[in-house]
Protein backbone atom coordinates (compact mmCIF):
# COMPACT_ATOMS: atom_id res chain seq x y z
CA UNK A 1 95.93 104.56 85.69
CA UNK A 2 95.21 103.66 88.93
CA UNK A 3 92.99 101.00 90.41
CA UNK A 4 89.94 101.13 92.85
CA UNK A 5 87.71 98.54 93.97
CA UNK A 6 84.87 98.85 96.29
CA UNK A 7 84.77 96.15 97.80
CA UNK A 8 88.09 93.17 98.41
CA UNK A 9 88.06 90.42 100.12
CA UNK A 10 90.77 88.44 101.39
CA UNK A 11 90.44 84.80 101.83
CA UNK A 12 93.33 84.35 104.23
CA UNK A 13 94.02 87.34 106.89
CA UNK A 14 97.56 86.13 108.37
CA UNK A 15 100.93 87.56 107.15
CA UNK A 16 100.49 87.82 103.71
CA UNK A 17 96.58 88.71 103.47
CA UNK A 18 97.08 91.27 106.11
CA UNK A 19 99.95 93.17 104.55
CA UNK A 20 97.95 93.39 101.20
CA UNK A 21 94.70 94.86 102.97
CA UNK A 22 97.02 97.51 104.38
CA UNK A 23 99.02 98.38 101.43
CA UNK A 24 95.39 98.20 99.56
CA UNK A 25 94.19 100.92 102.56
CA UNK A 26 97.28 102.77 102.55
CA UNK A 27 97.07 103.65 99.06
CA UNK A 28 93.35 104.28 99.02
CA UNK A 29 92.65 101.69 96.39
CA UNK A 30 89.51 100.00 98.28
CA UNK A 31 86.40 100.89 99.96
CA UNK A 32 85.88 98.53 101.90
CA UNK A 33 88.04 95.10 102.94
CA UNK A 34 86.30 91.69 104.09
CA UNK A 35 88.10 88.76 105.89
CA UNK A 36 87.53 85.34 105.41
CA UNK A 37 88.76 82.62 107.00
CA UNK A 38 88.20 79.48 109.57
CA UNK A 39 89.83 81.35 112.75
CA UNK A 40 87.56 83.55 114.45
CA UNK A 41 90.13 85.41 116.71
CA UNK A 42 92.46 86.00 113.71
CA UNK A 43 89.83 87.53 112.01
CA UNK A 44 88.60 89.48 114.92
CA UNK A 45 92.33 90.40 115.72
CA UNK A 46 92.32 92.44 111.71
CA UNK A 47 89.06 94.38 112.64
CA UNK A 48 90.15 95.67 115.78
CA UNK A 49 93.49 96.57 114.09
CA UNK A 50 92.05 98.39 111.10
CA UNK A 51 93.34 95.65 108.45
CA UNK A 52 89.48 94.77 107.59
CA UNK A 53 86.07 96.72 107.76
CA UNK A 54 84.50 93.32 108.14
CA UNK A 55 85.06 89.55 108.16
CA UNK A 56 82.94 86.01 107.00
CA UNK A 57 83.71 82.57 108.02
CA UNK A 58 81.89 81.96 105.38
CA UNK A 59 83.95 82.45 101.38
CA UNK A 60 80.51 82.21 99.58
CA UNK A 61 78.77 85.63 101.73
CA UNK A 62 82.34 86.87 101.99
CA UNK A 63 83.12 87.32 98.01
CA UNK A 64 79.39 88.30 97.31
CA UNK A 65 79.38 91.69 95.28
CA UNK A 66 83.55 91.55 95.85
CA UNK A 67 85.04 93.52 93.00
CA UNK A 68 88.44 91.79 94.27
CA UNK A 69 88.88 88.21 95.32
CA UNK A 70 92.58 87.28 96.79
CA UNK A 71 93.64 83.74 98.22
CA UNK A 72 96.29 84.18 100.45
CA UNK A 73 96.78 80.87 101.81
């Protein structure tokens, strides 16, 4: 069986948030992939890369409709 989610998000885009929303991407397992966290240039720094479709400094709009919460923190 394997798992898909439409939408993740990943509170936390640094080492350990960022290697999940590839391996999540790599394997096709996600539609889409939101960022969350405090530091805008991180978080700007995993769109232009490809690691997230789109990122929220804010958790509560970022894990709206989220079929997939992670804290990587």
């Amino acid at each position: 069986m394997t798992l898909h989610f439409n939408k993740v998000t990943i509170i936390g885009v640094g080492l350990i948030g960022g290697s999940l929303a590839l391996a999540l991407r790599k394997r096709g397992m996600a539609d889409s992939i939101v960022g969350v966290g405090r530091g805008a240039a991180n978080l700007e720094t995993g769109l232009q890369l490809g690691i997230v479709d789109e990122f929220r400094k804010d958790s509560a709009s970022g894990v709206l409709d989220a079929d997939l919460v992670v804290v990587a923190t």
